[in-house]
Protein backbone atom coordinates (compact mmCIF):
# COMPACT_ATOMS: atom_id res chain seq x y z
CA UNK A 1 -1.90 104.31 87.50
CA UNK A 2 -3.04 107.81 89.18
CA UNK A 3 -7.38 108.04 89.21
CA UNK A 4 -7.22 111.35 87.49
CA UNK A 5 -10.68 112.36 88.08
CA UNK A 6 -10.42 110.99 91.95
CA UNK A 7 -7.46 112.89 92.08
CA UNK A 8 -9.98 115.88 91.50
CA UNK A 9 -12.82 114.84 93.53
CA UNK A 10 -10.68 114.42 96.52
CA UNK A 11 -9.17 117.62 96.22
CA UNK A 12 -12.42 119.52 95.61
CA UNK A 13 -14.13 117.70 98.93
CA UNK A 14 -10.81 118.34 100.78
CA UNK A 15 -10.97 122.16 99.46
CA UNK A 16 -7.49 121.46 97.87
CA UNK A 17 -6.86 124.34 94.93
CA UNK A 18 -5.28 122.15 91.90
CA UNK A 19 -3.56 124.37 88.90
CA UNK A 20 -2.64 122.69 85.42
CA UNK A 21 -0.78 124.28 82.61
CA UNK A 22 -2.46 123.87 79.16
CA UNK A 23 -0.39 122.81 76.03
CA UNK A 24 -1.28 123.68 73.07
CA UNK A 25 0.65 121.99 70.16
CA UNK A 26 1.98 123.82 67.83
CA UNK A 27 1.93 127.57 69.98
CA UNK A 28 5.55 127.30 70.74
CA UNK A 29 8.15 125.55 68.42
CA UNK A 30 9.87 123.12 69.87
CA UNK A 31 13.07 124.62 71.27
CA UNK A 32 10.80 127.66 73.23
CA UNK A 33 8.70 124.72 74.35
CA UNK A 34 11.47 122.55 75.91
CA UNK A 35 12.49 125.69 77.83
CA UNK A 36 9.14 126.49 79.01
CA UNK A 37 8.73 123.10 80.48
CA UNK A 38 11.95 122.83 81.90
CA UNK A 39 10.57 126.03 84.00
CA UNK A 40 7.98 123.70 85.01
CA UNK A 41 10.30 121.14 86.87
CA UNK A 42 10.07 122.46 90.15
CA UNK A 43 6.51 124.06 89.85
CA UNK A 44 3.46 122.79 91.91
CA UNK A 45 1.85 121.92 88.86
CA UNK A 46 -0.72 119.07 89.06
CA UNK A 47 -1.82 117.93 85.45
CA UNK A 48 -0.55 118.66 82.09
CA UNK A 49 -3.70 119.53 80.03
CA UNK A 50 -2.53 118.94 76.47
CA UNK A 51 -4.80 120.35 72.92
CA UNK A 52 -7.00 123.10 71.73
CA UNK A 53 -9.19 124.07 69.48
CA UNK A 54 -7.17 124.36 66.75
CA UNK A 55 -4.42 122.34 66.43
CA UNK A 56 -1.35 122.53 64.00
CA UNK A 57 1.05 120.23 65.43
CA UNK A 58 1.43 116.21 66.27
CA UNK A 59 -0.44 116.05 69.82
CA UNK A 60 1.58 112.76 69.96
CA UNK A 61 4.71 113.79 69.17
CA UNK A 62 4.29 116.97 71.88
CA UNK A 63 3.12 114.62 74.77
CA UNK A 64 6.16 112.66 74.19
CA UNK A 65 8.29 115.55 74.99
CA UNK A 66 6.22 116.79 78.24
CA UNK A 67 7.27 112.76 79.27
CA UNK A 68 10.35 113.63 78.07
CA UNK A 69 10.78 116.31 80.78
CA UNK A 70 7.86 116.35 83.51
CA UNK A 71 6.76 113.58 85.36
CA UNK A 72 3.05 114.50 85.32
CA UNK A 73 -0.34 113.54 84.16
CA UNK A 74 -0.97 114.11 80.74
CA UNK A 75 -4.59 114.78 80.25
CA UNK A 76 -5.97 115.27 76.91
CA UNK A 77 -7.96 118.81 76.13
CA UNK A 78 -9.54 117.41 72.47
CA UNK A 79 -10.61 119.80 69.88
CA UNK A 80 -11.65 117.31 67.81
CA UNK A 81 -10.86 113.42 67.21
CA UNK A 82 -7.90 114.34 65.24
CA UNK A 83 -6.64 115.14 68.77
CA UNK A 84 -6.98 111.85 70.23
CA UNK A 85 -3.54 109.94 71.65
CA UNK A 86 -4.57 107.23 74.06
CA UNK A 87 -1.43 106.72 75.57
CA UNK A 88 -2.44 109.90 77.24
CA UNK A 89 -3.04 109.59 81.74
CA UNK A 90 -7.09 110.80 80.47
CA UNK A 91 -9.58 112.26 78.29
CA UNK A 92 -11.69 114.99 79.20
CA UNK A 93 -14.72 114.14 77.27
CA UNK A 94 -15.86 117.57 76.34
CA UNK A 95 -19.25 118.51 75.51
CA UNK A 96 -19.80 122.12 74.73
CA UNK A 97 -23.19 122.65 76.76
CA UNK A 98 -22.87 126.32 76.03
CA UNK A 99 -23.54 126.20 72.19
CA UNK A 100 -26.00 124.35 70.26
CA UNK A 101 -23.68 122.35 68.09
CA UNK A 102 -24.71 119.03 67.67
CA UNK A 103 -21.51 117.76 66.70
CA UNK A 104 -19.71 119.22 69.49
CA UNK A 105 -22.35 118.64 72.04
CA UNK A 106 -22.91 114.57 71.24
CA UNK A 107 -22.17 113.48 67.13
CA UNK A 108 -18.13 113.80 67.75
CA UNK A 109 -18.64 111.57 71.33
CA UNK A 110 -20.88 108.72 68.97
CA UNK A 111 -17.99 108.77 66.53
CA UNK A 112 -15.48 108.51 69.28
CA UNK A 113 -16.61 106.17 71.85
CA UNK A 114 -16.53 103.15 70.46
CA UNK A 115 -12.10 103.49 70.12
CA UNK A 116 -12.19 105.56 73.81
CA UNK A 117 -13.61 102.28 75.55
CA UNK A 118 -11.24 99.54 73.40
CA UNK A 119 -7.97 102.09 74.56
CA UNK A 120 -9.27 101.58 78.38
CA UNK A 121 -7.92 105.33 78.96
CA UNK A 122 -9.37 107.12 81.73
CA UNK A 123 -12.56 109.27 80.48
CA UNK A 124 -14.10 112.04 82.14
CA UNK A 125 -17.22 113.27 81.14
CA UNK A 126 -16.85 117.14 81.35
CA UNK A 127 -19.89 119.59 81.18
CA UNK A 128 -17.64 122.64 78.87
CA UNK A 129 -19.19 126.13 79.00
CA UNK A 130 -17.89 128.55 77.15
CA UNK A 131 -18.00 132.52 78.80
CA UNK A 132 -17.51 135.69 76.81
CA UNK A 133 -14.09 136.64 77.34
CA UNK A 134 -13.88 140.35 75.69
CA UNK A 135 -13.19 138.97 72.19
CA UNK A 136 -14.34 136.09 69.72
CA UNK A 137 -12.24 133.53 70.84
CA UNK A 138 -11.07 130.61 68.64
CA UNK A 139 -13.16 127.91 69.71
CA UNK A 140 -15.89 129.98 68.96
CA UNK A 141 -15.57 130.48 65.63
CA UNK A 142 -14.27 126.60 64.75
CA UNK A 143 -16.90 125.25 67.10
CA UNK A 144 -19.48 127.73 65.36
CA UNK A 145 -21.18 129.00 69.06
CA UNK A 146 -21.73 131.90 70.44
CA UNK A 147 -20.21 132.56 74.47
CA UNK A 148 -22.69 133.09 77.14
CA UNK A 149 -22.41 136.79 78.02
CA UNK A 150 -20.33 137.66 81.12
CA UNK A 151 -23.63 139.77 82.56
CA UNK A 152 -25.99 136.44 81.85
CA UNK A 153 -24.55 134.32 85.23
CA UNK A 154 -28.28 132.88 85.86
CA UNK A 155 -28.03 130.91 82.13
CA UNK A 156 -24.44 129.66 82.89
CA UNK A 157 -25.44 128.12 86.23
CA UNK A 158 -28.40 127.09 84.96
CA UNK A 159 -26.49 124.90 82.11
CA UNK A 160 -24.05 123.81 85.11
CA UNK A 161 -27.13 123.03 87.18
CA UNK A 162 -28.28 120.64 83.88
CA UNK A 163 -24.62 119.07 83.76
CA UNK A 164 -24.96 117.87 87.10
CA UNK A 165 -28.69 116.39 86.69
CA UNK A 166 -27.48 114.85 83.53
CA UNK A 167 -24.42 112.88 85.33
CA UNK A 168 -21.52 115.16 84.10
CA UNK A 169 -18.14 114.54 86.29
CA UNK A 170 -16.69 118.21 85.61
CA UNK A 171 -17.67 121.59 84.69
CA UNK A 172 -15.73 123.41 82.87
CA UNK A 173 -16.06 127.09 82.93
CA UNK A 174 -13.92 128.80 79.93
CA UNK A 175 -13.26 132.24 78.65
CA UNK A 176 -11.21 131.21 75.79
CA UNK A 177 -7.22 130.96 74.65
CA UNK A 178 -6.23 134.38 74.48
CA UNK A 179 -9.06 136.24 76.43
CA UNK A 180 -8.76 139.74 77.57
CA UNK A 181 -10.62 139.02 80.72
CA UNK A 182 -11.15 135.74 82.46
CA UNK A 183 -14.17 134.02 83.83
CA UNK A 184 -15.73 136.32 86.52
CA UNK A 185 -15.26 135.21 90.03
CA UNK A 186 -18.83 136.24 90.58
CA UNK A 187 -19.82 133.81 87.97
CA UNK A 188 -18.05 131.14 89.42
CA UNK A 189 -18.63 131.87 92.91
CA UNK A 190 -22.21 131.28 92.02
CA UNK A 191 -21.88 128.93 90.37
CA UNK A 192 -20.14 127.04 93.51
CA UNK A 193 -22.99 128.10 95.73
CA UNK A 194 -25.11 126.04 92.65
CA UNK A 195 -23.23 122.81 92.30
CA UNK A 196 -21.81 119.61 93.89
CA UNK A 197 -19.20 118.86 90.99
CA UNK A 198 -15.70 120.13 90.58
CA UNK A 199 -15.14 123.53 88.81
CA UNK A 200 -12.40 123.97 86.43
CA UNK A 201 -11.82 127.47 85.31
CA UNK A 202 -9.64 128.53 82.31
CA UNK A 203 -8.72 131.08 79.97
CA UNK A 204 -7.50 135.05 80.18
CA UNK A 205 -5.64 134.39 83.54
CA UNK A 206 -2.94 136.13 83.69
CA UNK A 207 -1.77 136.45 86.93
CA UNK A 208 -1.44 135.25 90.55
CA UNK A 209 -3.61 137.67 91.99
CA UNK A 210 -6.70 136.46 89.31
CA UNK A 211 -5.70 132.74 90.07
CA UNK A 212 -6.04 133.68 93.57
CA UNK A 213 -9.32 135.57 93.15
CA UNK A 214 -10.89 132.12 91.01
CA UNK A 215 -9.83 129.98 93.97
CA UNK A 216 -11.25 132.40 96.54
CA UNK A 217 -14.70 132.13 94.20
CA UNK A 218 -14.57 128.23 94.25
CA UNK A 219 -13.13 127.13 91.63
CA UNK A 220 -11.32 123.76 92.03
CA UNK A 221 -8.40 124.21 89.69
CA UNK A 222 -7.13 126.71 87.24
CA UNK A 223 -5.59 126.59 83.83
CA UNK A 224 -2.83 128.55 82.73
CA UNK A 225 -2.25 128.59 78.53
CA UNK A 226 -1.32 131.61 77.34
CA UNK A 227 0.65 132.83 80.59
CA UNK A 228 2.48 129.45 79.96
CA UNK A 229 3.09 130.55 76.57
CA UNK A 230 4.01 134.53 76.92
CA UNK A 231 5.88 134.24 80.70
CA UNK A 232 9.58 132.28 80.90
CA UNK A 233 9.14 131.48 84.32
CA UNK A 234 5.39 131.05 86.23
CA UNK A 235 6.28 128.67 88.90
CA UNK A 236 6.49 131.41 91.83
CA UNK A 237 3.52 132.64 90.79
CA UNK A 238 1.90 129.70 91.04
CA UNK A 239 3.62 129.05 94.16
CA UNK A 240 2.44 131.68 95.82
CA UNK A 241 -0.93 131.45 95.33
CA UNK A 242 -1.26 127.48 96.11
CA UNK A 243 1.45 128.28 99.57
CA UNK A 244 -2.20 130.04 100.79
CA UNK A 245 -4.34 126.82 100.46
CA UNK A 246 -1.61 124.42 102.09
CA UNK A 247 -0.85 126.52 104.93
């Protein structure tokens, strides 16, 4: 079985550029879905990230048909444990170090670990960090935490800085499903210049050039939701952008 999170690490110390395409059950029904991942077939997609903050639909039942058609990593993206499926490739453990939740930041993980370790699935502790992303995003108002502001870089690399000393695998770096803008490559690029762990960036991408931009930054992989939601077909873009780091 793949080492998801050495899959990562290599990558990042090789200065590889992963991309994975977020599912969100319940977004698409299941006939718009089955096209959109038959799109995927032939895409140089690396990991299937699979949740979100609010979920409608059986996260079980909606892995089963990425199996059904990709032969990829399914890593879970938990919005709660009502999102849990440990037949899943991993877990990212997320901990929402940008709000002040205490649920979201450590009671949910209590709750939780205890049926994580018994399932033996691959768990990987993930510092999440929520960015201002030109509107009040979803997981902001069912988390119940405010985004750092996009002007306040020196608090969001100070909270990545915190992850690392604290032991976190990840950081995650998000601007929310949906955003108007995504993270801003100044913000991650110092952030990079800041930290020794893998950077994930996701939310309000929209295109190759700001994938390309992201990578150019330093962040380690991208995640495309709502592109892979609104766009039939995003493997050339994708392409394109990955053709530059394998050259």
């Amino acid at each position: 079985m793949t080492n998801i999170f050495l899959t990562i690490y290599q990558a990042f110390k090789n200065n590889q550029k992963l991309v994975s395409v977020l599912i969100d059950p319940g977004k698409l029904n299941k006939n718009l879905l089955r096209e959109r991942l038959m799109s995927l077939k032939n895409a140089p997609i690396d990991f299937i990230f699979l949740g979100g903050s609010l979920v409608t639909e059986s996260v079980s039942e909606t892995k089963e048909l990425i199996k059904e058609y990709l032969d990829l990593p399914v890593v879970l993206f938990p919005g709660s444990l009502l999102q849990l499926d440990f037949s899943a490739d991993a877990i990212l453990l997320l901990s929402l170090l940008s709000g002040r939740n205490p649920d979201l930041l450590i009671g949910n993980h209590v709750l939780a670990a205890p049926f994580i370790r018994k399932s033996g699935i691959e768990t990987i502790s993930t510092a999440y960090i929520l960015v201002d992303g030109g509107k009040r995003s979803t997981v902001e108002y069912i988390s119940n935490t405010q985004s750092i502001a996009r002007d306040k870089t020196e608090i969001v690399v100070a909270t990545a800085m915190a992850a690392e000393m604290l032991g976190f695998q990840v950081i995650y770096l998000e601007a929310g499903s949906g955003a108007l803008l995504s993270v801003p490559t100044e913000m991650v690029k110092t952030v990079r210049a800041n930290s020794q762990l893998p950077i994930i960036v996701g939310g309000g991408i929209k295109d190759s050039a700001t994938i390309e931009n992201l990578f150019k930054a330093g962040a380690d992989m991208v995640v495309l939701g709502t592109i892979f939601e609104k766009e039939p077909d995003i493997s050339h873009q994708i392409k394109a952008v990955k053709d530059l780091y394998s050259a």
